[in-house]
Protein backbone atom coordinates (compact mmCIF):
# COMPACT_ATOMS: atom_id res chain seq x y z
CA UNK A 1 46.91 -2.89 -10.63
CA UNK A 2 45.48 -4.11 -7.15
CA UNK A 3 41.42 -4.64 -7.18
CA UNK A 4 40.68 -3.27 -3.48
CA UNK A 5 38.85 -5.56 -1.80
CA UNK A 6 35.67 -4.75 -0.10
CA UNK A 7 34.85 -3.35 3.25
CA UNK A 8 32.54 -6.92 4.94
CA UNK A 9 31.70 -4.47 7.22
CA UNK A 10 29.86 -2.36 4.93
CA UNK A 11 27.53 -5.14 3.75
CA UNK A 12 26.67 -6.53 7.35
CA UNK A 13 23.22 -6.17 8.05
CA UNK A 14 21.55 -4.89 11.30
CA UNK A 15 20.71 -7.54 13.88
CA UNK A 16 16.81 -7.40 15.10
CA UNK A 17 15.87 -10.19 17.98
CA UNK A 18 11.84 -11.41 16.87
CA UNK A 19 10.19 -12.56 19.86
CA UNK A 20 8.73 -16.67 20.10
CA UNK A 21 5.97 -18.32 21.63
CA UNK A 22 6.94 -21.31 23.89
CA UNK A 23 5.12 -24.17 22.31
CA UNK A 24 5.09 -27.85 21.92
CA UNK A 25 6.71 -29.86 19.29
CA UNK A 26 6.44 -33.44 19.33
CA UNK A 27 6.41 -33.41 23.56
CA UNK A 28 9.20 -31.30 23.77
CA UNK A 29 9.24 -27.58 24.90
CA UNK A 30 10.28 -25.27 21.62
CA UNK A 31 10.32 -22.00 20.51
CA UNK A 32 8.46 -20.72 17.56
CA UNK A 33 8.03 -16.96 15.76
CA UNK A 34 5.86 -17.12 12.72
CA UNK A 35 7.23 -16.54 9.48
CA UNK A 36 5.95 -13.54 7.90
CA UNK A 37 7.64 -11.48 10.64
CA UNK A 38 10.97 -13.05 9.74
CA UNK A 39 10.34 -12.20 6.54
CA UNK A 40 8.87 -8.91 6.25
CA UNK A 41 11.99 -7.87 9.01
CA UNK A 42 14.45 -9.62 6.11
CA UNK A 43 13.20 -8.63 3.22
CA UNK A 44 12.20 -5.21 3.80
CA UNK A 45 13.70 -4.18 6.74
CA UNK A 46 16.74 -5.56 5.34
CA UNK A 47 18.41 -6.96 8.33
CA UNK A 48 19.24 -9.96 10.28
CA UNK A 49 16.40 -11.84 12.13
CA UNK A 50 17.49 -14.20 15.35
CA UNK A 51 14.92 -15.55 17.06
CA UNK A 52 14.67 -14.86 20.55
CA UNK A 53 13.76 -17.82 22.89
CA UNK A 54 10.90 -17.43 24.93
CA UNK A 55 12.84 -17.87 28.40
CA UNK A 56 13.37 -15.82 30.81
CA UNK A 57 16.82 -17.25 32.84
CA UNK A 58 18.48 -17.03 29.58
CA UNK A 59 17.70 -13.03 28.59
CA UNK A 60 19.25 -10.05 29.95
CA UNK A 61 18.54 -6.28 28.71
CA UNK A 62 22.09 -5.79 29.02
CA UNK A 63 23.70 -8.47 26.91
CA UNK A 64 20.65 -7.77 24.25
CA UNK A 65 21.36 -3.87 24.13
CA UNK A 66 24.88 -4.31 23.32
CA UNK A 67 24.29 -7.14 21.23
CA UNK A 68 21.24 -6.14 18.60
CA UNK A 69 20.30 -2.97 16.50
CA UNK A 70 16.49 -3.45 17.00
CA UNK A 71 13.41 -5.76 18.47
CA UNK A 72 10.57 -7.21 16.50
CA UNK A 73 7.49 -8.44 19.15
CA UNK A 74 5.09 -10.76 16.66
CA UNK A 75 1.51 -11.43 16.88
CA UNK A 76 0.70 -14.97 18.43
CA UNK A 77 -2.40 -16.67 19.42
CA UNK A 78 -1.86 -16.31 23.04
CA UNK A 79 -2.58 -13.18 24.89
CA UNK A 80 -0.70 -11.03 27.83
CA UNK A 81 -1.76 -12.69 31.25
CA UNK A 82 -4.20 -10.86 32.77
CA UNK A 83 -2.16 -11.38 36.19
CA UNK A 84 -0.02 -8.75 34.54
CA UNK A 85 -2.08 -5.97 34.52
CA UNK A 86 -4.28 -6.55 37.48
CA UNK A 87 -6.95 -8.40 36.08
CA UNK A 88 -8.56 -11.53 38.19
CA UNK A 89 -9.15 -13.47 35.59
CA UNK A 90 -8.74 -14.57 32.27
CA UNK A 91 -11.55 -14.51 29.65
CA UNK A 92 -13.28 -17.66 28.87
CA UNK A 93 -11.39 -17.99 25.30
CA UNK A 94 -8.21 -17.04 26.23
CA UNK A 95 -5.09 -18.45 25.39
CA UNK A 96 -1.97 -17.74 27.61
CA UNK A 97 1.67 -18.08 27.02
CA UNK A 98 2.95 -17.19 30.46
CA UNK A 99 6.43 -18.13 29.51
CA UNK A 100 6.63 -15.25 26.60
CA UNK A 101 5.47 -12.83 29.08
CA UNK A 102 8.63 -13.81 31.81
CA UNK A 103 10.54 -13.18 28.99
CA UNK A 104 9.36 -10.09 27.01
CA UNK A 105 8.10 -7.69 29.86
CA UNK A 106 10.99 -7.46 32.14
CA UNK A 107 13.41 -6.60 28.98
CA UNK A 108 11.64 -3.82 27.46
CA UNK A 109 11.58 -0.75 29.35
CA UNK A 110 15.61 -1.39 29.52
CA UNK A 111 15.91 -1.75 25.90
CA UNK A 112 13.76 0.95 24.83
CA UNK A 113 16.08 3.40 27.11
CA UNK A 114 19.18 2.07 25.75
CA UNK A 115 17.85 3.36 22.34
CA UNK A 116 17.17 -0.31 21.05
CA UNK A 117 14.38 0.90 17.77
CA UNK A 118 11.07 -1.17 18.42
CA UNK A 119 8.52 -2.75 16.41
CA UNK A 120 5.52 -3.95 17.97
CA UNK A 121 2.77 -6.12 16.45
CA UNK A 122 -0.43 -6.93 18.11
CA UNK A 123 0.06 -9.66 20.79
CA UNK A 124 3.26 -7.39 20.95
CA UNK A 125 1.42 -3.90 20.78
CA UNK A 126 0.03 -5.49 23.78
CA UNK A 127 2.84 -6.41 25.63
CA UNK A 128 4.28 -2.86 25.35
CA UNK A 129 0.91 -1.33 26.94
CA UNK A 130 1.37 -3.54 29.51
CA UNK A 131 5.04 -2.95 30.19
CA UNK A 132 4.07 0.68 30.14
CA UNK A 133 1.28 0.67 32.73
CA UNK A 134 -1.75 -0.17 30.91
CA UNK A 135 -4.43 -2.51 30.74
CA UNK A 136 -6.44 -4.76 27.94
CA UNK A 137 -10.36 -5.50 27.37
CA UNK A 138 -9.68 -8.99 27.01
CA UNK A 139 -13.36 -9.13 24.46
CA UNK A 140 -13.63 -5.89 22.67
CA UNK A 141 -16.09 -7.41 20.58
CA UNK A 142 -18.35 -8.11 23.25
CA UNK A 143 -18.01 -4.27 24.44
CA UNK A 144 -21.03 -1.50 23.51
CA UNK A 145 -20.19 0.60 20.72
CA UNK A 146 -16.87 -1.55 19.44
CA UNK A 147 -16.58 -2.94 16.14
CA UNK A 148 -15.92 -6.58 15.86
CA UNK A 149 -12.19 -6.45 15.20
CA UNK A 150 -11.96 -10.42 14.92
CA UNK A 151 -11.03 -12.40 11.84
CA UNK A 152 -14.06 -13.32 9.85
CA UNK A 153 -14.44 -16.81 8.01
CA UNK A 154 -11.92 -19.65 9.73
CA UNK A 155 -12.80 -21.91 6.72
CA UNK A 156 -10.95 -19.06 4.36
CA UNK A 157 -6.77 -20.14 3.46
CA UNK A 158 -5.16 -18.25 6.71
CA UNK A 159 -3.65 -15.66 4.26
CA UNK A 160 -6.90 -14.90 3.29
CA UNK A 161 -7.92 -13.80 7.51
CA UNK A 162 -5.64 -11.12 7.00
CA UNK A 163 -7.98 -9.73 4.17
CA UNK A 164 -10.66 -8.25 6.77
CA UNK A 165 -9.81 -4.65 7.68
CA UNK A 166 -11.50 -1.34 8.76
CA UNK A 167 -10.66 1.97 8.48
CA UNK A 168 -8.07 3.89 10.85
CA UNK A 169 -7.63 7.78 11.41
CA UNK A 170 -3.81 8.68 11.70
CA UNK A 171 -2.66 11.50 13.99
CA UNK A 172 -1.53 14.22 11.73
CA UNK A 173 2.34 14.83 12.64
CA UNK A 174 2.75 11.22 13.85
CA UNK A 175 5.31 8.23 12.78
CA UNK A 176 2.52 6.82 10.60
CA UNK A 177 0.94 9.94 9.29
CA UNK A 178 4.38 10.50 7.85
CA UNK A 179 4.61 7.12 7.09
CA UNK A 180 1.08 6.93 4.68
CA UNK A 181 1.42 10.34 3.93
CA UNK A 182 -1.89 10.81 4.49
CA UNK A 183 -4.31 10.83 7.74
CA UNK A 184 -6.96 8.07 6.66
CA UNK A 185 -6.22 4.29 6.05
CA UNK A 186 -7.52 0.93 5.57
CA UNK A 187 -5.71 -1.77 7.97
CA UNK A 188 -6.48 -5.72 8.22
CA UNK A 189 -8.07 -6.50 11.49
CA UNK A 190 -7.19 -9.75 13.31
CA UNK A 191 -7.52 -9.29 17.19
CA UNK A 192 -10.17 -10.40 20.44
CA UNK A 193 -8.17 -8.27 23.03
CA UNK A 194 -7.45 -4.20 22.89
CA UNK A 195 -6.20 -1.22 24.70
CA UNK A 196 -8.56 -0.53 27.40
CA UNK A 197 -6.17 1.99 29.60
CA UNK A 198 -3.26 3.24 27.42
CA UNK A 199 0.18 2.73 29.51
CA UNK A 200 2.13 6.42 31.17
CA UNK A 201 4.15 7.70 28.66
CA UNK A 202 2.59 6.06 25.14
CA UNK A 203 1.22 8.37 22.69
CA UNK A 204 -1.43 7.97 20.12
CA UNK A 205 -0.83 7.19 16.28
CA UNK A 206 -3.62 5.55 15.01
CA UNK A 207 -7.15 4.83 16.35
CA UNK A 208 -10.22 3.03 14.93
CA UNK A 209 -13.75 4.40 13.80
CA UNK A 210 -15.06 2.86 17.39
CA UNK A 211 -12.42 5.23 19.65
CA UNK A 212 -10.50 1.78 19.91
CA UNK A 213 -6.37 2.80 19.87
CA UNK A 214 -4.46 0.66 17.01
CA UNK A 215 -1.50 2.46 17.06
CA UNK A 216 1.46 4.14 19.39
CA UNK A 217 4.67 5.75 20.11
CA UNK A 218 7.00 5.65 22.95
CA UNK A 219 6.64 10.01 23.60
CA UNK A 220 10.36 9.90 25.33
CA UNK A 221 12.26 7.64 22.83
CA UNK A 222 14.68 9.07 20.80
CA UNK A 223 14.63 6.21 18.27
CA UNK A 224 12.09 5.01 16.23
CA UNK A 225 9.79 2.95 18.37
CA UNK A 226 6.07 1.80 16.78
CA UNK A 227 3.49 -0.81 18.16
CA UNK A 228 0.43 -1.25 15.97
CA UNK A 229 -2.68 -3.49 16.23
CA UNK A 230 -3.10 -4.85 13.41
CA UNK A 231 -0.74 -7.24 11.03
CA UNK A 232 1.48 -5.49 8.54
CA UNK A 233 3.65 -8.18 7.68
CA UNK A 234 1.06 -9.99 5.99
CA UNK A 235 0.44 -6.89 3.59
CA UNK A 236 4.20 -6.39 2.77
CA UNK A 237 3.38 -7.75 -1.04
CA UNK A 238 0.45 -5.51 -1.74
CA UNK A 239 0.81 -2.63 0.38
CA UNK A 240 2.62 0.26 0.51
CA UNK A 241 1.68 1.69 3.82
CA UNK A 242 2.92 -1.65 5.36
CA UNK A 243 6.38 -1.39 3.36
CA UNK A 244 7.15 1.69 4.70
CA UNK A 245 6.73 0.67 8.44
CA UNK A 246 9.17 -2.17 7.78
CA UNK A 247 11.23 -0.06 5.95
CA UNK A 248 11.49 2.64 8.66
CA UNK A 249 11.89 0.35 11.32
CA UNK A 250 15.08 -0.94 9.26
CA UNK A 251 16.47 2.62 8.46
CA UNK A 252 16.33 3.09 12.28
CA UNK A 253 18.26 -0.29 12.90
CA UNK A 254 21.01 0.93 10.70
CA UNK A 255 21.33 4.02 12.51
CA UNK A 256 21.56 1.95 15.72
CA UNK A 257 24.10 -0.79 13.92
CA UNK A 258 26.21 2.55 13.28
CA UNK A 259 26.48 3.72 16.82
CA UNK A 260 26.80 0.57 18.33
CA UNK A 261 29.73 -0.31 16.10
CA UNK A 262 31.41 3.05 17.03
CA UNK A 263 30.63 2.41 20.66
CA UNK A 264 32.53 -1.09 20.59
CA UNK A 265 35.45 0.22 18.28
């Protein structure tokens, strides 16, 4: 009796690009993506994580589109330049990774339209605003009426900075409303900068006790597309709510992996 041997293409796993910061290592120019996003997009999304090199000759939205089943933009210690969005300056604290933004803006209006599922994370939930439009209070701290969204004690282990968080309100009918099954929900705060004009075409999931948005949708995507403020990859252990946006996000790759294979069949 013949054992029928199994379909490899029924195990292969969804391929999501993570964006990198351009840093230094040793002297030398490198790329580097933090590892709880690998992780989380691994071991809960379930699919394949490539990082994607912060550089901007060697991208095209074309070649990525036909090539990946979903995006991951991470957090980072650098912010958006504020040359992107029409600001003059940058704020007095402000770190800057202009080599991430040559190589992250340009691509994602063209991805998001060629039905690429996005997940956005904080410096990344920026970057989307900005592609979109909008602008960024570089200090919402230092704004009336805002609550101090920063991380708290530096002297703390850094997986203890992701313990601070505040409460959120969830739009009822939204991705994350359906998500937490509920409309209220504690998040962990970690971030200087913040929506100040939301971008044309972005609509509201999530905002803070001060007004402040920490979460949106792309309104004419088809797919699942998410950007939120704050950092649920560091919550993927203890949290439910932050499993189920990594699990979504990878439910929404595999749907992509299936077209794409049927488109290139």
């Amino acid at each position: 009796m013949n054992t029928p041997h199994p379909n490899p293409r029924a195990t292969l796993r969804p391929i999501v690009a993570i964006s990198s910061d351009r840093i230094e290592r040793h002297g030398h120019p490198a790329h580097a993506a933090l590892h709880g996003y690998v992780r989380a997009t691994s071991e809960i999304s379930q699919a394949l994580p490539l990082v994607l090199p912060a550089l901007a000759d060697g991208l095209d939205a074309d070649t990525l589109a036909a090539s990946i089943d979903g995006i991951v933009l991470t957090g980072s210690p650098s912010n958006v330049s504020p040359q992107r969005y029409g600001s003059p300056s940058p704020h007095r604290e402000m770190l800057l990774d202009i080599h991430r933004d040559a190589a992250i803006l340009p691509l994602l209006p063209a991805l998001v339209a060629a039905g690429v599922p996005l997940l956005a994370v904080c410096r990344g939930f920026q970057e989307v605003n900005v592609a979109w439009g909008g602008t960024l209070e570089p200090a919402v701290h230092e704004q009336s009426g805002r609550l101090d969204h920063r991380e708290g004690d530096h002297d703390r282990p850094i997986e203890r900075w992701y313990d601070d968080s505040h409460d959120i309100h969830l739009v009822e009918g939204g991705v994350l409303a359906r998500l937490a099954g509920a409309t209220r929900t504690q998040v962990n705060s970690l971030h200087h900068q913040g929506i100040e004009r939301l971008g044309a075409g972005l609509r509201i999931e999530a905002t803070a006790p001060d007004g402040l948005v920490e979460a949106f949708s792309i309104a004419g995507a088809s797919q699942f597309t998410l950007a939120v403020q704050w950092h649920p990859e560091m919550r993927v252990d203890d949290s439910p709510f932050a499993r189920a946006i990594f699990e979504a996000f990878g439910d929404a790759c595999r749907a992509r992996q299936q077209l794409r294979r049927r488109a290139f069949a």
